[in-house]
Each structure stands twice: as C-alpha cells, then as structure tokens.
Protein backbone atom coordinates (compact mmCIF):
# COMPACT_ATOMS: atom_id res chain seq x y z
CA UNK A 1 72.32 72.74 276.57
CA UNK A 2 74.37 74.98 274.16
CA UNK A 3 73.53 72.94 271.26
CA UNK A 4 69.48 73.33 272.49
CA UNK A 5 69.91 77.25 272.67
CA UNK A 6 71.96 77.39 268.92
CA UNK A 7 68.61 75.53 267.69
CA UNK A 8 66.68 78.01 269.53
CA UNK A 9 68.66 81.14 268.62
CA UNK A 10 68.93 79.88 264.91
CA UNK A 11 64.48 78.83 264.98
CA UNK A 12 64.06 82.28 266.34
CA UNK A 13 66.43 84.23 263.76
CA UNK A 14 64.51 82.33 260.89
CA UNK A 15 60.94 83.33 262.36
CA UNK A 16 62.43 86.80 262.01
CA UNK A 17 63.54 87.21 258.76
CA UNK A 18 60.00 85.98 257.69
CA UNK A 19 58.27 88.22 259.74
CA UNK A 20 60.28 90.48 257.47
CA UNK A 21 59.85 89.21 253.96
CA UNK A 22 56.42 89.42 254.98
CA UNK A 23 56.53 93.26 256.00
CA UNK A 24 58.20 94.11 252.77
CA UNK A 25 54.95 93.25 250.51
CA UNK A 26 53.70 95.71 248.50
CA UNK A 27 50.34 97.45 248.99
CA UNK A 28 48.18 97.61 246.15
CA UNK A 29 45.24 99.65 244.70
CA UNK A 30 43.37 98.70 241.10
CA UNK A 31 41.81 101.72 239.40
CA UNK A 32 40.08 100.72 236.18
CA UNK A 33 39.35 103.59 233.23
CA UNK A 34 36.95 102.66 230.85
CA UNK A 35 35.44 104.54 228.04
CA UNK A 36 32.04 104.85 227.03
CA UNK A 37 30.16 105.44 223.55
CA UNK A 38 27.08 107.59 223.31
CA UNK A 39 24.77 104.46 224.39
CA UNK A 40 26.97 103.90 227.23
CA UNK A 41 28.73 100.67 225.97
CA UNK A 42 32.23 100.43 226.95
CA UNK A 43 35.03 100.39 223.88
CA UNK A 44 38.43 100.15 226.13
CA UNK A 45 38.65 99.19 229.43
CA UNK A 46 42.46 99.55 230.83
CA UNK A 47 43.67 99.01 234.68
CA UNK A 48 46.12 100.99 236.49
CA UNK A 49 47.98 98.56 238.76
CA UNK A 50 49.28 101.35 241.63
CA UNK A 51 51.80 99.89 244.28
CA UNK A 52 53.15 101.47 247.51
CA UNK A 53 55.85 99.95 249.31
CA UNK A 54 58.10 101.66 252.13
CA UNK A 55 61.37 99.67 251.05
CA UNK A 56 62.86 97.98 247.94
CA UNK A 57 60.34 95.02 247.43
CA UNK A 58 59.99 92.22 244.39
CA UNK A 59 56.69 92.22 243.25
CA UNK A 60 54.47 89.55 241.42
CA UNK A 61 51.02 90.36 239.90
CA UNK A 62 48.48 88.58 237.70
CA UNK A 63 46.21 90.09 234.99
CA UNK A 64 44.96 89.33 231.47
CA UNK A 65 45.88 91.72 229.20
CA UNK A 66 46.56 92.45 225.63
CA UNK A 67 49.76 94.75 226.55
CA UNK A 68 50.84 95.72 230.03
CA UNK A 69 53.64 98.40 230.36
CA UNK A 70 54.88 100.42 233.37
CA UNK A 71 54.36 104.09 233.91
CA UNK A 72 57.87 104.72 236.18
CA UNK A 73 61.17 103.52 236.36
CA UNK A 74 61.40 99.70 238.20
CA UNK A 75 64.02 97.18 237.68
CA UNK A 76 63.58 94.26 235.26
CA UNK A 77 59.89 94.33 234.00
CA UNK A 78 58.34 91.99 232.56
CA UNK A 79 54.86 90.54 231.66
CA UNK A 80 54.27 87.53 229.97
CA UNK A 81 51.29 84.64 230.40
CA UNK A 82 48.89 86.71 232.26
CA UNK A 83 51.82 87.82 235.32
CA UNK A 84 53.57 91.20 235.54
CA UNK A 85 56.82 90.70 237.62
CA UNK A 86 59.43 93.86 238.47
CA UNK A 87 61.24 95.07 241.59
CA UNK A 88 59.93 98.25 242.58
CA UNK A 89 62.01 101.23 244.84
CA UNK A 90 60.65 102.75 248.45
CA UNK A 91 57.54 104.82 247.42
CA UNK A 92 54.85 104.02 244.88
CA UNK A 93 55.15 102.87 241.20
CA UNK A 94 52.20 101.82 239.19
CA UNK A 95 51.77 100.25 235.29
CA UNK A 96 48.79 100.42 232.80
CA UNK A 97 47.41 97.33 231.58
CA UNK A 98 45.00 96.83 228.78
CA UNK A 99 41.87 94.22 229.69
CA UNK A 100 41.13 91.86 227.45
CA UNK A 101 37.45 91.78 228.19
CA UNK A 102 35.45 94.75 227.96
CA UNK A 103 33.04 93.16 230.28
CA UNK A 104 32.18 95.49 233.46
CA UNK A 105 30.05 94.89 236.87
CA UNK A 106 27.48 97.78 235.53
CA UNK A 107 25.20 97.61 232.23
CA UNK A 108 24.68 101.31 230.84
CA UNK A 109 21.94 101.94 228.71
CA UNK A 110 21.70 106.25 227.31
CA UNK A 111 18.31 106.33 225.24
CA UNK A 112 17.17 110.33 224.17
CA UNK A 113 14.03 111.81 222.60
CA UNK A 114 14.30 114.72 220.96
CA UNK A 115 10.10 116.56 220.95
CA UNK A 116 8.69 113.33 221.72
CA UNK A 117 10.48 110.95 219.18
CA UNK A 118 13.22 108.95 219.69
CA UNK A 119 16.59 110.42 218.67
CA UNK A 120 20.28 108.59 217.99
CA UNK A 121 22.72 110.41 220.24
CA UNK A 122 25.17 111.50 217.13
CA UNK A 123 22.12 113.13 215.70
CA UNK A 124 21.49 115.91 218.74
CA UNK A 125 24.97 117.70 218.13
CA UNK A 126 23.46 121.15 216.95
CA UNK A 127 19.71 120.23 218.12
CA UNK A 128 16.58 122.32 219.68
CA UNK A 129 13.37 121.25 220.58
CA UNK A 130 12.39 119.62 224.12
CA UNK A 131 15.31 116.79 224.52
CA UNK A 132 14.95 113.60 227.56
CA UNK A 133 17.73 111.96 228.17
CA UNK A 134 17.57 108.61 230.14
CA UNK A 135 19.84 106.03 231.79
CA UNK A 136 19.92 102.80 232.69
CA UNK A 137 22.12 100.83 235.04
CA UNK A 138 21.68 97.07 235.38
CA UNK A 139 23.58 95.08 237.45
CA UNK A 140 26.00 92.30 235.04
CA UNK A 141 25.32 88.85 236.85
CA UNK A 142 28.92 87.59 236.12
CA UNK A 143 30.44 90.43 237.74
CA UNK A 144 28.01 91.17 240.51
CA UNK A 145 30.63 90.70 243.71
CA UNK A 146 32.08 93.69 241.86
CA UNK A 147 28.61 95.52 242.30
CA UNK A 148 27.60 94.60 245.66
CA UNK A 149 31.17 95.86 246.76
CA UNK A 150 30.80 99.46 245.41
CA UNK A 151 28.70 102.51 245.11
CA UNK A 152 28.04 104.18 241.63
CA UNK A 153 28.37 108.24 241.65
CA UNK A 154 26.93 109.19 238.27
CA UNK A 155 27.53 112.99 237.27
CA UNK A 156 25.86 115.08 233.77
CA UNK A 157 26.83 118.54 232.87
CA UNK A 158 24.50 120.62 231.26
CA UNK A 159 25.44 123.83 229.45
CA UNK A 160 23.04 126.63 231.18
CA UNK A 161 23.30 128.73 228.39
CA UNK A 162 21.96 126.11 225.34
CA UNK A 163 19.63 123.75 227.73
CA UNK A 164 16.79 125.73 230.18
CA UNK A 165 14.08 124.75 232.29
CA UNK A 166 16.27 121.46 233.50
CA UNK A 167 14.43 119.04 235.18
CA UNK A 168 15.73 115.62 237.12
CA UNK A 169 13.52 114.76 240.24
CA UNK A 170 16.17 111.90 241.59
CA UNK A 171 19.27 114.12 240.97
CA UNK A 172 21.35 116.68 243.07
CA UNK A 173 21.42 119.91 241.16
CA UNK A 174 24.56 122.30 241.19
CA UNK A 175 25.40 125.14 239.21
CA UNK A 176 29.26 125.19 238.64
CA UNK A 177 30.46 128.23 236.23
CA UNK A 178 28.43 128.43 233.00
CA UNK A 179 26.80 124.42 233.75
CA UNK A 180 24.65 122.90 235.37
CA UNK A 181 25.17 119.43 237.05
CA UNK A 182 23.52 116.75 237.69
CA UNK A 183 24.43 113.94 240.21
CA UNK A 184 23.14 110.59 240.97
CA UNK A 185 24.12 108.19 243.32
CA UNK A 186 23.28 104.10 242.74
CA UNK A 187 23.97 101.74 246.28
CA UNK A 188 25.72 98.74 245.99
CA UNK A 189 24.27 95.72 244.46
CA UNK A 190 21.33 98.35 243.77
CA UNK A 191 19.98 98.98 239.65
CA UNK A 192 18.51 102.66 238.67
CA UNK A 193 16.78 104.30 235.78
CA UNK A 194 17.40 108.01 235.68
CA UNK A 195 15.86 111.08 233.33
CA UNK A 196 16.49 114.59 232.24
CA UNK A 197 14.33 117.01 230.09
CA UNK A 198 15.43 120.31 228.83
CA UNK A 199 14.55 123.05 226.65
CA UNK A 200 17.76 122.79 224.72
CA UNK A 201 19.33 124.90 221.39
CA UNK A 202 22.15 124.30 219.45
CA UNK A 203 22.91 121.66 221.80
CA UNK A 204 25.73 119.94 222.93
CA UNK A 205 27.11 117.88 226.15
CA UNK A 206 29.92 116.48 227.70
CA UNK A 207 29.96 113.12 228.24
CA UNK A 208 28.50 111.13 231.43
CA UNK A 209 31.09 110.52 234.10
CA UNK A 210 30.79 107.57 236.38
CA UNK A 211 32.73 106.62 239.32
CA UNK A 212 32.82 103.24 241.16
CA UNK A 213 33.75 103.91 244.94
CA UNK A 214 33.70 101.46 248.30
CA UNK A 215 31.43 104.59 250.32
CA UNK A 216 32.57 105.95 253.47
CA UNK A 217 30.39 107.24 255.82
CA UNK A 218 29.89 108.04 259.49
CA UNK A 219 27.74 105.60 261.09
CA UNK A 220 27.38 107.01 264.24
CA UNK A 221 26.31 110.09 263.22
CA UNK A 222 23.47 108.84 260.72
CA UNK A 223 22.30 106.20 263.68
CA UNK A 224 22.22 109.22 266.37
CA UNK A 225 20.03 110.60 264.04
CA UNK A 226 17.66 107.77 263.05
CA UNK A 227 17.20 107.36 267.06
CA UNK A 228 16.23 110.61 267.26
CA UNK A 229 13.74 110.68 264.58
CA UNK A 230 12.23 107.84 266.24
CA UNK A 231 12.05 108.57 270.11
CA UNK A 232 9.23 108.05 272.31
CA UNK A 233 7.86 105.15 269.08
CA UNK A 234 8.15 101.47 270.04
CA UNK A 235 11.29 101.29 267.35
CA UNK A 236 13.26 103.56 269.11
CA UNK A 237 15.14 100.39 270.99
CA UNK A 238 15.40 98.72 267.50
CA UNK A 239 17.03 101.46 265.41
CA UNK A 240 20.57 100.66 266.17
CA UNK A 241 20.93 97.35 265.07
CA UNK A 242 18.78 98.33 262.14
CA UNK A 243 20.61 101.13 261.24
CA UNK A 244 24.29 99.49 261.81
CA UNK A 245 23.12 96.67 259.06
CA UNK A 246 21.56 99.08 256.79
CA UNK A 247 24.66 101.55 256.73
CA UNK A 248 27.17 98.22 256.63
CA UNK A 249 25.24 97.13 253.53
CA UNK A 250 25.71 100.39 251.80
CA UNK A 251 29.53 100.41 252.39
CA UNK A 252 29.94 97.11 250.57
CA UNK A 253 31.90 94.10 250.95
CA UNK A 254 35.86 94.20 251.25
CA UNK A 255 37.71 95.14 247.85
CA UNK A 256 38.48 92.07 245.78
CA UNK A 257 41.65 92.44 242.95
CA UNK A 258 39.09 93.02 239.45
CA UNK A 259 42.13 91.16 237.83
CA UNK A 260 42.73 87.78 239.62
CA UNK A 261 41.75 86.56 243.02
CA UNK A 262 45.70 85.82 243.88
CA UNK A 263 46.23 89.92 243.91
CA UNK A 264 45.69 90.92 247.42
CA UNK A 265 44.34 94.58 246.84
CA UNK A 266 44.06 97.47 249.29
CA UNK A 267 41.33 99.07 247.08
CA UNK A 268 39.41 98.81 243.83
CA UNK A 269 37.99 101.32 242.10
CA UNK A 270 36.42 102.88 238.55
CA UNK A 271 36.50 105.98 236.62
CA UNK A 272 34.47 105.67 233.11
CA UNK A 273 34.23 108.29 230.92
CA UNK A 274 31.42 108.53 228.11
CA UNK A 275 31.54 109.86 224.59
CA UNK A 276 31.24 113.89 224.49
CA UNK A 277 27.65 115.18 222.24
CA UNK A 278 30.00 118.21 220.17
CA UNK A 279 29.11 121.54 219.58
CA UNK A 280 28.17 122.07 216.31
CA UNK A 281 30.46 123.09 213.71
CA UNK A 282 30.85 126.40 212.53
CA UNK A 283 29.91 127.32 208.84
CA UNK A 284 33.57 127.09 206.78
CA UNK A 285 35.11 130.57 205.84
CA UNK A 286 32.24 132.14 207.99
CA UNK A 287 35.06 134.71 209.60
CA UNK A 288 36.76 135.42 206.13
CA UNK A 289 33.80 135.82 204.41
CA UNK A 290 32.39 138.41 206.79
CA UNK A 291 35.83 140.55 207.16
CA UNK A 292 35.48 143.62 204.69
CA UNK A 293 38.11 143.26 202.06
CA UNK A 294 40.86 145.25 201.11
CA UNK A 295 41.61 147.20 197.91
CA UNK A 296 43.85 144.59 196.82
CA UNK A 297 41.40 141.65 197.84
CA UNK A 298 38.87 142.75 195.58
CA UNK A 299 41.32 143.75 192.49
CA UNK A 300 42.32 140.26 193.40
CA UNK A 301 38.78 138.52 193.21
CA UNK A 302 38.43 140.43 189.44
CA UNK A 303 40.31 137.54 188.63
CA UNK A 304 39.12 134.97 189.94
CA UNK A 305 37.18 132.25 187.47
C-alpha cells in the first residue's frame, strides 16, 4: 500500500512539473516590415519576432533568414540553420530577422498618368497637370492562407496645398493638418483596383502605407442591425446565420507563424511602407544669390575671374 501511494505521489508530482514546463512557453507575435518601390514591389522584407513570457523561459524559434539579431538583452543567442535559440527574462523581448524571400501574400501594382499619358513615378517629383494614380492588389497564390487570414488597410496622403479637386469614389476621405488622406480597406482573400485624380503642382507624395491586420469587429452589433434593416421581409428569420458567416469570413482564419509552421504564434501581422515621390529640389545658391550684398561682397566679386 505505501509503495502504491509513493508511485502515485511520485506519477502525480511528474504530471505537475509538466503542467509547468508547459505554462512557462513563450507567447509570440510576428510583425513583418517590408518596403516598397514606387511600383509597389517589395526590396526588403524583415520580421520582428516579439515574445512575452511572465517568467524566465528557454525559447526555440525557426526562420530563414540572411542575418537574425536580437533587439534586447537575453542570455546566450544564437541563430544558426534556419533556428534562433536564447533564454529570455519575465516580460517581452523581441529580435529582427532579415527574410530571405521577398515574396509576400499581396501583389502591388502603382501605375500614374500624368494629362492623359502614362508617367514613370520618379518622373512626377516637381509635376503639374491632371495626375491618376492607380493600384492594384492581387492576391499571390503561394501565399494565399496568408491572405485569406488578414484584412488589407491601405492609406495615401495627399498634400492639400499642391494637389486640388481630389477625387477617389471607393476611399474614406480625411483631412489631417495640411493633407488629405485617403483610405482603403481590401477583405480577406478579397483583390482591389483603386484610383485617384488630382489637379496637382509642383507635386510630391509620401509614400503608400499598407497594413495587414486579422479585423476585429462586433458581430452582434452589425447582425442587430442587418435584422433590422430587414424586418417584416421573408429574410428577416435568415439574417443571423447569414450575417454570423459573412462577418466570420471577414475576420479571417486563425494566425499562422509567416516563418515556419512549428512557431506557434499569437498574432501575425504587416506594416509596408512604399517609396516617398520628393519635393522638388530647390534651385542651388537660390538664397545667396537673392541676399543683397555687402560693401565688401561686391569689392570682393571685382575680383573674381
């Protein structure tokens, strides 16, 4: 009998400290940063591995990149053959790792015409005349779990004092300071084609920001009003069920690690950042030569060859 209950006490003990191990994991979210160029084709794409963990935890995670490095203090870093391993305090550390593929779940496509006529983007720094701008987002097959899973929010800023008469029909207009932005917003596993027109001068424009997000929403409130929209018609009984799968499709599936399917991830998401259109340059020595000169500057000059 005492031998039975040391088994049991030892079984139960060992159950226990692997309920533990297992409570120690790390949490992890993936935020990838890519940039952009003025056509919209991605030229780095790095990941930000960010881990949260409430006690002193050993951590093992799995990525291919050209050079991985971490952005806090952790004991005993390392990466080598595609797997970052470190120990990591209570609280959250993170490293930066640099993809090896440039490949993303989105296609980007920026076209312009500048009066009619089609325009390269590095041209329009300085330009005036009646400027469209379009984009494209297709959906990249290989990656398309990534795109099914989260919602593009795609955001232009337009300088109100060099581009009037702005015109988008499928964007959300705000004026913020001295610009004026436009927002658009592409559902999961959904493709778009967006334009812009403006009377523009001397023109210039920051560059397109993009954000890949899981959506939130609140269901209840959008399928209260969907039923009421519709009651007294025959669909009024069918609207919730309708509704629930139409809303669950537009949060997306669960978040899947964008490095390799062992990472267990809490969530993924992307920032990209296109290429800036500059403001012109000014004209060299404009200032200087428009300053009146001294007595001395122009004795000076007399000298000059």
């Amino acid at each position: 009998m005492k031998r039975r209950l040391t088994l049991l006490l030892l079984t139960v003990l060992l159950l226990l400290s692997m309920s533990a191990g297992a409570l120690a994991q790390a949490q992890k979210d993936e935020v990838v940063y890519a940039r952009l160029d003025l056509e919209g084709v991605p030229t780095g794409v790095y990941l930000i591995n960010a881990f949260e963990a409430g006690e002193e935890t050993r951590v093992v995670d799995y990525g291919a990149y050209t050079e991985a490095f971490p952005l806090g203090s952790v004991t005993g870093f390392s990466y080598q053959n595609g797997e970052a391993a470190f120990t990591m305090p209570a609280g959250r550390f993170s490293y930066q790792g640099t993809l090896e593929s440039l490949a993303l779940p989105w296609l980007f496509a920026m076209s312009y015409t500048l009066d009619g006529q089609p325009v390269e983007a590095a041209a329009l720094s300085g330009a005036s005349g009646r400027l469209e701008g379009r984009l494209r987002v297709r959906i990249n097959e290989e990656l398309r779990q990534y795109a099914n899973s989260l919602s593009l929010q795609v955001t232009l800023s337009l300088d109100s004092d060099n581009c009037l008469n702005i015109r988008s029909d499928k964007a959300t207009h705000a004026l913020a300071g001295g610009s004026r932005t436009l927002s658009y917003v592409v559902l999961p596993g959904q493709e778009a084609d967006y334009t812009f027109s403006a009377d523009v001068h001397d023109f210039h424009m920051a560059g397109v920001q993009i954000a890949g997000v899981r959506m939130g929403m609140d269901t209840a409130m959008y399928q209260a009003s969907a039923a009421a929209a519709l009651a007294g018609s025959p669909l009024e009984g069918a609207v919730s069920g309708l509704m629930a799968n139409f809303l669950e499709g537009m949060q997306g599936q669960p978040s899947v690690s964008f490095t390799d399917a062992r990472n267990p991830v809490r969530s993924l998401q992307f920032v990209l950042m296109g290429e800036e259109i500059p403001a012109p340059a000014p004209p060299p020595d404009t200032a200087e030569a428009q300053a009146p000169q001294t007595f001395w500057q122009r004795l000076l000059n007399i000298f000059k060859p």
